[in-house]
Structures are given as structure tokens and as C-alpha cells.
Protein backbone atom coordinates (compact mmCIF):
# COMPACT_ATOMS: atom_id res chain seq x y z
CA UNK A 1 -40.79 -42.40 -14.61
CA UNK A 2 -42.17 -39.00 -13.71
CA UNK A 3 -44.32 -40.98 -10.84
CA UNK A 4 -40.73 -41.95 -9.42
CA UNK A 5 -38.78 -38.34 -9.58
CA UNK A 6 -42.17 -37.32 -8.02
CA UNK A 7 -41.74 -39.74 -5.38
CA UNK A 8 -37.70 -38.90 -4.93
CA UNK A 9 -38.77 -35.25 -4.57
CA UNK A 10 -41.56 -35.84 -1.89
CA UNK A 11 -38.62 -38.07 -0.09
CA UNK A 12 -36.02 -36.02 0.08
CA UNK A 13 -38.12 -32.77 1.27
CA UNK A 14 -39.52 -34.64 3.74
CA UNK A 15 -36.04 -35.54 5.06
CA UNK A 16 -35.01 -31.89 4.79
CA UNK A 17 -37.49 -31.10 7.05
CA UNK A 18 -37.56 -34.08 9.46
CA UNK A 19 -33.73 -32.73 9.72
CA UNK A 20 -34.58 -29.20 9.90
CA UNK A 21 -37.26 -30.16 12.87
CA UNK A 22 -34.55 -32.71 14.85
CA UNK A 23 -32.23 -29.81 14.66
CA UNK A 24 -35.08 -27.34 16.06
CA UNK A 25 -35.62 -29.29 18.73
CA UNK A 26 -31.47 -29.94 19.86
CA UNK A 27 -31.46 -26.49 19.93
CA UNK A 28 -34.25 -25.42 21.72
CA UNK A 29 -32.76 -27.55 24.70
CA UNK A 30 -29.39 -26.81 24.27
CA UNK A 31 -29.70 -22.69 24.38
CA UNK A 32 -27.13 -21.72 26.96
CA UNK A 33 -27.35 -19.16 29.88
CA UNK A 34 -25.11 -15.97 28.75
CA UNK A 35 -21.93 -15.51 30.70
CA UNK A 36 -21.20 -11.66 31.78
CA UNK A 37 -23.69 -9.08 31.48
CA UNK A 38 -25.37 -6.86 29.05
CA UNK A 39 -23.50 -3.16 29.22
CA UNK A 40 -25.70 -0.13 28.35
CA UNK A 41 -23.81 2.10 25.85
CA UNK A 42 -26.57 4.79 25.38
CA UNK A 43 -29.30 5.69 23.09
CA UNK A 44 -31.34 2.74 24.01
CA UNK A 45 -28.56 0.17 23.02
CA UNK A 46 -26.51 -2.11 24.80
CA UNK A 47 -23.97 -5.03 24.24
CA UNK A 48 -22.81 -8.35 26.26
CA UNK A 49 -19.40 -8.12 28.17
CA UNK A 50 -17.60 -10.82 29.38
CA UNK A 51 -14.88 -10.09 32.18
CA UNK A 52 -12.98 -12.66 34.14
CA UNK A 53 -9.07 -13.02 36.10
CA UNK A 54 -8.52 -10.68 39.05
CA UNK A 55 -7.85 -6.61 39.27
CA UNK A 56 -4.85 -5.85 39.66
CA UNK A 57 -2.32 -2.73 38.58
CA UNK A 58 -1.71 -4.60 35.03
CA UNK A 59 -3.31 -3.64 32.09
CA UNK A 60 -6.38 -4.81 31.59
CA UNK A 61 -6.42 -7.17 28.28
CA UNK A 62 -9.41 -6.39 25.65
CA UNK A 63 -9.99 -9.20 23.38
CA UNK A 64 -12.04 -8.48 19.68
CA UNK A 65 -12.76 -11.72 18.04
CA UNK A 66 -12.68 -11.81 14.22
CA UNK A 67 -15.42 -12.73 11.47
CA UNK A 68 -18.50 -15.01 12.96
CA UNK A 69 -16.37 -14.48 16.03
CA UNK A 70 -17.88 -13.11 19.75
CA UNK A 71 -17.09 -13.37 23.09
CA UNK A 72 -17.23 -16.82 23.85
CA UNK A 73 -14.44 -17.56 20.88
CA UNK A 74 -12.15 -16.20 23.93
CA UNK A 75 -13.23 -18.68 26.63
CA UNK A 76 -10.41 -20.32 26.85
CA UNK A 77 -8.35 -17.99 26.58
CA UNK A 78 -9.94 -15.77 29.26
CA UNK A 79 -9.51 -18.67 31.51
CA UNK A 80 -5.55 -18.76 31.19
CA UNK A 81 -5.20 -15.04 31.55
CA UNK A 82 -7.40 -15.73 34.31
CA UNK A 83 -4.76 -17.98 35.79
CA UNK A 84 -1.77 -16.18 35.40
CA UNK A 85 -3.01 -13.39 36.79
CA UNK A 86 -4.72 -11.39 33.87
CA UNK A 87 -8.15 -9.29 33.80
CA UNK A 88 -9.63 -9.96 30.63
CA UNK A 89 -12.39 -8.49 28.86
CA UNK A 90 -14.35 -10.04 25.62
CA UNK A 91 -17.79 -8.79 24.41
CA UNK A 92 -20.39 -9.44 21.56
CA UNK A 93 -20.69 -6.83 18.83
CA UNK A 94 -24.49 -5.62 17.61
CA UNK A 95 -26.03 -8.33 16.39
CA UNK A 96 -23.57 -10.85 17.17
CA UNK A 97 -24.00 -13.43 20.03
CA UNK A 98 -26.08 -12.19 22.54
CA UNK A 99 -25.96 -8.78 21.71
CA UNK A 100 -29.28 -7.19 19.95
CA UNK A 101 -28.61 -5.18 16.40
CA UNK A 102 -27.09 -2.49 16.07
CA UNK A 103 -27.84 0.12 13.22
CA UNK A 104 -26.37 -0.14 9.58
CA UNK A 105 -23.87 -0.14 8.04
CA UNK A 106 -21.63 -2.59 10.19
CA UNK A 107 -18.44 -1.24 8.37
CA UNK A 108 -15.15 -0.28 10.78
CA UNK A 109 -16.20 3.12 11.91
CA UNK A 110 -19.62 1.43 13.69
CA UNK A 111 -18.32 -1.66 15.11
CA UNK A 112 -15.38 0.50 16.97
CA UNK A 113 -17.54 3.58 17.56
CA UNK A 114 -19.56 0.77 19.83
CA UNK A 115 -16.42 -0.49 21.29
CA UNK A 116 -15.67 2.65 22.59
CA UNK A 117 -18.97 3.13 24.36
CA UNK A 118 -18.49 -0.07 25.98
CA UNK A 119 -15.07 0.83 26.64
CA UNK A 120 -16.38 3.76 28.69
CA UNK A 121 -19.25 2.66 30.15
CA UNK A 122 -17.43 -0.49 31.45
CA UNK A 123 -15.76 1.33 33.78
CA UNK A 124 -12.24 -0.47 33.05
CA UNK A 125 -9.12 1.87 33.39
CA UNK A 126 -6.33 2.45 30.59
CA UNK A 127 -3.91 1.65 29.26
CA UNK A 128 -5.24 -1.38 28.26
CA UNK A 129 -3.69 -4.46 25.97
CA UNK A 130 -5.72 -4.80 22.68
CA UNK A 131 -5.68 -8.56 21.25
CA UNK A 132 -7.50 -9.26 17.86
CA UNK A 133 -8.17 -12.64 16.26
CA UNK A 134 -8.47 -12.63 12.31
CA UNK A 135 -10.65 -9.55 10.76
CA UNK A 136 -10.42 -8.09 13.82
CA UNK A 137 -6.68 -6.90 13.07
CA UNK A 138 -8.49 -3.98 11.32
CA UNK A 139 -10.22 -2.94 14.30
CA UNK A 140 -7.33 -3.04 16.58
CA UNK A 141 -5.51 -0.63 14.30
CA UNK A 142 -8.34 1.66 13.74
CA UNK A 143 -9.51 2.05 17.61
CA UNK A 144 -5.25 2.63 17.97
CA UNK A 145 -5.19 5.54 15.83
CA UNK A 146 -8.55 6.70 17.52
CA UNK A 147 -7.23 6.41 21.17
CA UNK A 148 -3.63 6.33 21.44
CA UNK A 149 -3.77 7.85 24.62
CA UNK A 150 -5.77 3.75 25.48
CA UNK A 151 -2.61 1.93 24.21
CA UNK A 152 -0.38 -0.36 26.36
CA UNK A 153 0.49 -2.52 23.41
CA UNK A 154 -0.91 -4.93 21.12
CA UNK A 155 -1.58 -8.86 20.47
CA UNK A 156 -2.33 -9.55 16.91
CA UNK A 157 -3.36 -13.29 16.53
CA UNK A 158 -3.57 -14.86 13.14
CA UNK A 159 -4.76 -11.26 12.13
CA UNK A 160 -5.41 -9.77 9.08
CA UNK A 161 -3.87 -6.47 8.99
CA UNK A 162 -5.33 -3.48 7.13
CA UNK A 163 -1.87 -2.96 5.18
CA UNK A 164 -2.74 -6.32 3.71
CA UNK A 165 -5.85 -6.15 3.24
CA UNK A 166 -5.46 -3.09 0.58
CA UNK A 167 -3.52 -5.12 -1.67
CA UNK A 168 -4.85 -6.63 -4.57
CA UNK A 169 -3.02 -10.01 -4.05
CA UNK A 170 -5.84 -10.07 -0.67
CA UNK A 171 -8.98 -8.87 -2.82
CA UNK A 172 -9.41 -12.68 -4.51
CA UNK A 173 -9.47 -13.91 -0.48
CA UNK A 174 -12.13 -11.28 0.68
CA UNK A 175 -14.31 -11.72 -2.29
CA UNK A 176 -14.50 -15.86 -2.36
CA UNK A 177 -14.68 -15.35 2.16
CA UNK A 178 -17.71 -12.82 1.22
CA UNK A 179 -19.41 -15.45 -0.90
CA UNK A 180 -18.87 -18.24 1.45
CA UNK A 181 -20.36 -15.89 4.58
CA UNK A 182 -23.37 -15.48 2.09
CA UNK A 183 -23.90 -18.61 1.89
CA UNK A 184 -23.45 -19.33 5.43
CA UNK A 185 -26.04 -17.08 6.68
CA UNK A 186 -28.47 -18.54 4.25
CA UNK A 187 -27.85 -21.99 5.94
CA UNK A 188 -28.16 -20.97 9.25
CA UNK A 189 -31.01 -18.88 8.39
CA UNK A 190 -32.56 -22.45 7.05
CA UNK A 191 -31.86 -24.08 9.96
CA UNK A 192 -29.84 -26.54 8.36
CA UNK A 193 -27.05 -26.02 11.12
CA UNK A 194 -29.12 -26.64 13.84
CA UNK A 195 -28.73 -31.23 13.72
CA UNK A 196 -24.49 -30.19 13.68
CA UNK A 197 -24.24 -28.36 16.67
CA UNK A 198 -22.72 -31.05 18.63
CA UNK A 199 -20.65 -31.95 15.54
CA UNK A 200 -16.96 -30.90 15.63
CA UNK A 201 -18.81 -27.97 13.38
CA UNK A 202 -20.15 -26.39 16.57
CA UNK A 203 -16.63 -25.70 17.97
CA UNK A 204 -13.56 -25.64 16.17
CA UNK A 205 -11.67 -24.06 18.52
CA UNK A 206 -11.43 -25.95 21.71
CA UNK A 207 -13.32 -24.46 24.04
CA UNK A 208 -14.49 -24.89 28.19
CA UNK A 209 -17.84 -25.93 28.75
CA UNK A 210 -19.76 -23.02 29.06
CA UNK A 211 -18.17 -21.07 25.99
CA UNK A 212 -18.28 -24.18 23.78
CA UNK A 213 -22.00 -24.39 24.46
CA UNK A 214 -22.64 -20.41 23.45
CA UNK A 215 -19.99 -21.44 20.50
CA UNK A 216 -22.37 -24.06 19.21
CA UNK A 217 -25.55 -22.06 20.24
CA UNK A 218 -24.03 -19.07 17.93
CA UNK A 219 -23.21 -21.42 15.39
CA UNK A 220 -26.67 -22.38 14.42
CA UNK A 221 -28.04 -18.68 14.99
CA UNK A 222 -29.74 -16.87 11.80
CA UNK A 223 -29.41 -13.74 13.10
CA UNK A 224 -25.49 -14.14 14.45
CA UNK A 225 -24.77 -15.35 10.97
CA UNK A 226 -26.10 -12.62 8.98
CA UNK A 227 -24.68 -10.02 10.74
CA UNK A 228 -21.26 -12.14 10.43
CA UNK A 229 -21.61 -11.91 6.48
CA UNK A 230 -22.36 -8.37 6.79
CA UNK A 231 -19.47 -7.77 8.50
CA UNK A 232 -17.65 -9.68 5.93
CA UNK A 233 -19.45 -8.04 3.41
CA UNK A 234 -17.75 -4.69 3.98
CA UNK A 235 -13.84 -5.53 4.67
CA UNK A 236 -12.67 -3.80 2.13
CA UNK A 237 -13.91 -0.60 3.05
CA UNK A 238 -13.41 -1.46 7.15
CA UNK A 239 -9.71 -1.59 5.42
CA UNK A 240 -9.83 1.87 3.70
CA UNK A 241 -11.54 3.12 7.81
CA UNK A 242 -8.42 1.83 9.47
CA UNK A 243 -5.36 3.04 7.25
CA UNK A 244 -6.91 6.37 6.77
CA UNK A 245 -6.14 6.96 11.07
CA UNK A 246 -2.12 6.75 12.06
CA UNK A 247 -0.21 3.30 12.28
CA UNK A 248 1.15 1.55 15.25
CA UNK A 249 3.13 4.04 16.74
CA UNK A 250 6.77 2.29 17.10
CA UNK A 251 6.93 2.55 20.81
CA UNK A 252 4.01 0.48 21.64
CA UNK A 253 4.84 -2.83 22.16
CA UNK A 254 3.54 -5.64 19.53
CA UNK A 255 3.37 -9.28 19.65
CA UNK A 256 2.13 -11.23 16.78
CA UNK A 257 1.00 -14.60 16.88
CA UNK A 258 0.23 -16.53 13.73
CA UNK A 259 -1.04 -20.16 13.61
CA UNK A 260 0.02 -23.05 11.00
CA UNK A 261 3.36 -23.63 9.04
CA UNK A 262 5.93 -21.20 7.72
CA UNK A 263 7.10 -23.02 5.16
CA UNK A 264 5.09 -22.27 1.74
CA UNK A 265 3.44 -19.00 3.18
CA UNK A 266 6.50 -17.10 3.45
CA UNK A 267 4.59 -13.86 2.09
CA UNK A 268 1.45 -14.12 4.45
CA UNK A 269 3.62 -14.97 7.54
CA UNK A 270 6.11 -11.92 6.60
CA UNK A 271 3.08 -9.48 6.18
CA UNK A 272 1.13 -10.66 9.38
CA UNK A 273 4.48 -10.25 10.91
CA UNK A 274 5.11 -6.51 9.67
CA UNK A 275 3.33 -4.77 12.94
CA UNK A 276 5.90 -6.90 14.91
CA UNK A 277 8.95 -5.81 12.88
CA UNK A 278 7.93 -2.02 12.76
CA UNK A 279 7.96 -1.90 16.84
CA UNK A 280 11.16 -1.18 18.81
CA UNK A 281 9.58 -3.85 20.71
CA UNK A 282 8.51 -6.63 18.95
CA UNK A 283 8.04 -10.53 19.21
CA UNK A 284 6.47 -12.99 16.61
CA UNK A 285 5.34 -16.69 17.59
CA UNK A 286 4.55 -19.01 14.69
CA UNK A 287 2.80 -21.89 16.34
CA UNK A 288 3.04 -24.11 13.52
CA UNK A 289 0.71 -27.42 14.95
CA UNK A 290 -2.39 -24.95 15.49
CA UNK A 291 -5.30 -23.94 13.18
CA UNK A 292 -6.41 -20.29 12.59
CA UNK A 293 -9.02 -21.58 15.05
CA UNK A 294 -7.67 -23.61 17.28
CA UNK A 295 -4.74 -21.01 18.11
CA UNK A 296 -7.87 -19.67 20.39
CA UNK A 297 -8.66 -22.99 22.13
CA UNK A 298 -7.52 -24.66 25.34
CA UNK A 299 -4.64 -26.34 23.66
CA UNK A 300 -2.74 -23.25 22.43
CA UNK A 301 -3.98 -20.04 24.24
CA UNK A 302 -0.84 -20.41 26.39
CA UNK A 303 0.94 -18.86 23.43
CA UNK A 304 -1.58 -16.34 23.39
CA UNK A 305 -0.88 -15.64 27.24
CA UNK A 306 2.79 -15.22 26.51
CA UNK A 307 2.14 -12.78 23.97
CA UNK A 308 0.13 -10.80 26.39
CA UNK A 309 2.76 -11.04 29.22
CA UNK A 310 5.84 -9.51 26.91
CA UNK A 311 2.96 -7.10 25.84
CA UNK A 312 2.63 -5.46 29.32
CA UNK A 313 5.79 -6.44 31.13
């Protein structure tokens, strides 16, 4: 018996790492070029920036991605603003995607103390349009309260807002989302991603070529997923950065985009929508056929572009 089990064991480790070592080698030959450029924001440190669409007199739209999220989450999207006339702006944060570490804790106050060195040293003119997807609701409202002066308006899409996030109702969702980013650094860490990167794993949002293949590059990525879960890690207290600087102020404009059905998330929809409701000028678009994911991707970033268009007309 214990000659079998011995013989299951060996078995099964060696497909582990006959798996581990197929994935390896798809992803040795699959590592993408970088789009944009790396942007030095002092002190020996610098972070990849994406810009695409034409200058123009509009504002120019800054896109944060959310959790696990960099630049390339906005391909799409930066290819629509790109056609209707937009200049568009995504970047990696430390650690993330292309972008080397940056120095711990990756709470609130870092991540947006970064974005507004890159802000400065890219040269780009305000006021600008801020768009978040997901977590990075909190860091739209805490560079807001930072740099009103920066403010055209804002995009929230699917976001989280800090509000929310302070409730207890949301702690049960940040705790279980820590646990799972845990464990999804650990995996990717493995290399057990690396044999699904060309699975619908490697891009769930719909991407264009090039993005989709830093998307699935990203996906796999050790590094890219640790700092992701140490992101995660500290929500709450990115939560307790961004309500301790001033709301929206009313006058800015506010669109809010959420993704998936209204019916039976009434209260999520309503809270994601508050931002909206508090603006003198405010819109709300519940695409019910998309994903929290897929909102992003070629099928539905024309909702995204609308947003941005009531934003800064």
C-alpha cells in the first residue's frame, strides 16, 4: 500500500513540476515589449507611463487602475479616448507591472505621494479628469482632497469608495479579498500561473493586442502579485488616508459608472452611486451586461468614454 501512495506522490510532483517548467518556458517567450516609457520621479526611482490620443485644450484624462490592476488594464480604453479625441494617461505603480519597488508601506499616502511625482514630472497640464477602476476609488478621493486646485472632475468606475469602505457591512469583503490576494501571490510566486496565461485567466477584461499580452505577462508575475496583495493588505487603513482629507467638492463634476445588475444590489449600487448624487453635476451609468472587469475592455469602454465626455464638457 505504502509502495503505491509513494508512487502517487512521486507522480503527481513530477507533474507539478513538468507544469511549473511548460509554464516557464510560455512565458519566457511570451514577455512583451513595455508600451510608454519609464518617468523619473526623483530619489533614484521611477515608474512606467503610458500616454496615447492627441493634445489638445481638453483635459487631459488620468486613469488609476484598481487592485492587481496597472496600466495596461486601460488599453482599451486608452484606445477609445484615443479616438474620440481624448489624451489619456495610465501608469504602473511601484512594484506593479513594469515599474521597480517602491519603499514600504504601500498604504494610500505612498501610492498617491508617487502619483504626484509622476504627475509633475510628466509634464501634463491641469485640470485634469481623474478615472479610477475598483480600489482605486480611494485614491481618486485622497489625491482630490490633496490637489483640488488638479480637479476637472471625476470618473469613478465600479469603484469602491472610501465612505464605503469604513463601514462594517464592507470589512467581511476586504478581509475574505485580503485572503484571496494572499493566496494569489503565493501562486504566482510558484509559478503555477505561468501554463494559464493564454487561458481566459490571462485577460478578463478584453483587451487590444499589445495590452492583453502585458495583461497576461502581469498575470503570471511573482513580484506584480505580491505587491497587489500588499496593496490589498492595507485597504482599510488606505480608507482611514482618504476620508481624513475633504470630500468631492460639489462643484466638480462626477460620473459614476458601475458594471452588472441593479436588481438585488440595491445598497452597493446606491453607495457607489453617492459621489454622483452629492455633485450639482452628476450622472450614473449602470451597464448591467458587463463584469467588474470587463466594464474596462473593448466591449464596454465606450461607456467609460461617455462618462469622460460629460466629465469635461
Amino acid at each position: 500500500m505504502l509502495r503505491y501512495v509513494g508512487r502517487a506522490v512521486a507522480g503527481f510532483a513530477l507533474f507539478i513540476l513538468s507544469f511549473v517548467a511548460v509554464g516557464g518556458l510560455m512565458s519566457a517567450a511570451g514577455h512583451p515589449v513595455p508600451r510608454g516609457k519609464m518617468v523619473d520621479i526623483g530619489e533614484g526611482r521611477s515608474l512606467r507611463l503610458v500616454c496615447e490620443g492627441p493634445s489638445s485644450d481638453r483635459p487631459l484624462v488620468w486613469l488609476e487602475a484598481g487592485a492587481f490592476g496597472f496600466a495596461a488594464d486601460w488599453g482599451a480604453t486608452q484606445e477609445a479616448l484615443a479616438k474620440a479625441g481624448w489624451r489619456s494617461c495610465a501608469y504602473d505603480r511601484a512594484g506593479m507591472g513594469f515599474s521597480p519597488p517602491g519603499p514600504a508601506p504601500r498604504d494610500g499616502l505612498a501610492i498617491v505621494g508617487d502619483f504626484e511625482k509622476l504627475v509633475a514630472a510628466s509634464g501634463e497640464k491641469a485640470p485634469f479628469i481623474l478615472v479610477g477602476h475598483s480600489m482605486a476609488g480611494l485614491r481618486l478621493r485622497e489625491y482630490a482632497g490633496r490637489n483640488p486646485g488638479q480637479v476637472a472632475g471625476l470618473v469613478l468606475v465600479d469603484a469602491a469608495t472610501a465612505d464605503a469602505s469604513e463601514t462594517e457591512a464592507f470589512k467581511p469583503f476586504i478581509e475574505a479579498f485580503s485572503t484571496a490576494s494572499r493566496w494569489a501571490a503565493r501562486g504566482a510566486s510558484l509559478g503555477l500561473y505561468k501554463p494559464l496565461v493564454y487561458t481566459g485567466l490571462g485577460d478578463k477584461i478584453g483587451l487590444p493586442p499589445a495590452a492583453k499580452a502585458e495583461k497576461r505577462w502581469a498575470f503570471a508575475n511573482g513580484r506584480h502579485n505580491r505587491t497587489s496583495a500588499a496593496e490589498v493588505e492595507l485597504w482599510s487603513r488606505s480608507a482611514d488616508q482618504a476620508v481624513a482629507v475633504p470630500a468631492y467638492d460639489p462643484n466638480w463634476p462626477v460620473a459614476v459608472v458601475t458594471a452588472g445588475p441593479v436588481k438585488g444590489r440595491e445598497k452597493r449600487k446606491a453607495m457607489q452611486a453617492a459621489p454622483a448624487e452629492r455633485s450639482k453635476r452628476g450622472y450614473v451609468d449602470h451597464v448591467e451586461a458587463a463584469t467588474h472587469t470587463r466594464l474596462l475592455g473593448e466591449q464596454f469602454a465606450s461607456h467609460i468614454v461617455k462618462a469622460v465626455e460629460f466629465v469635461g464638457g
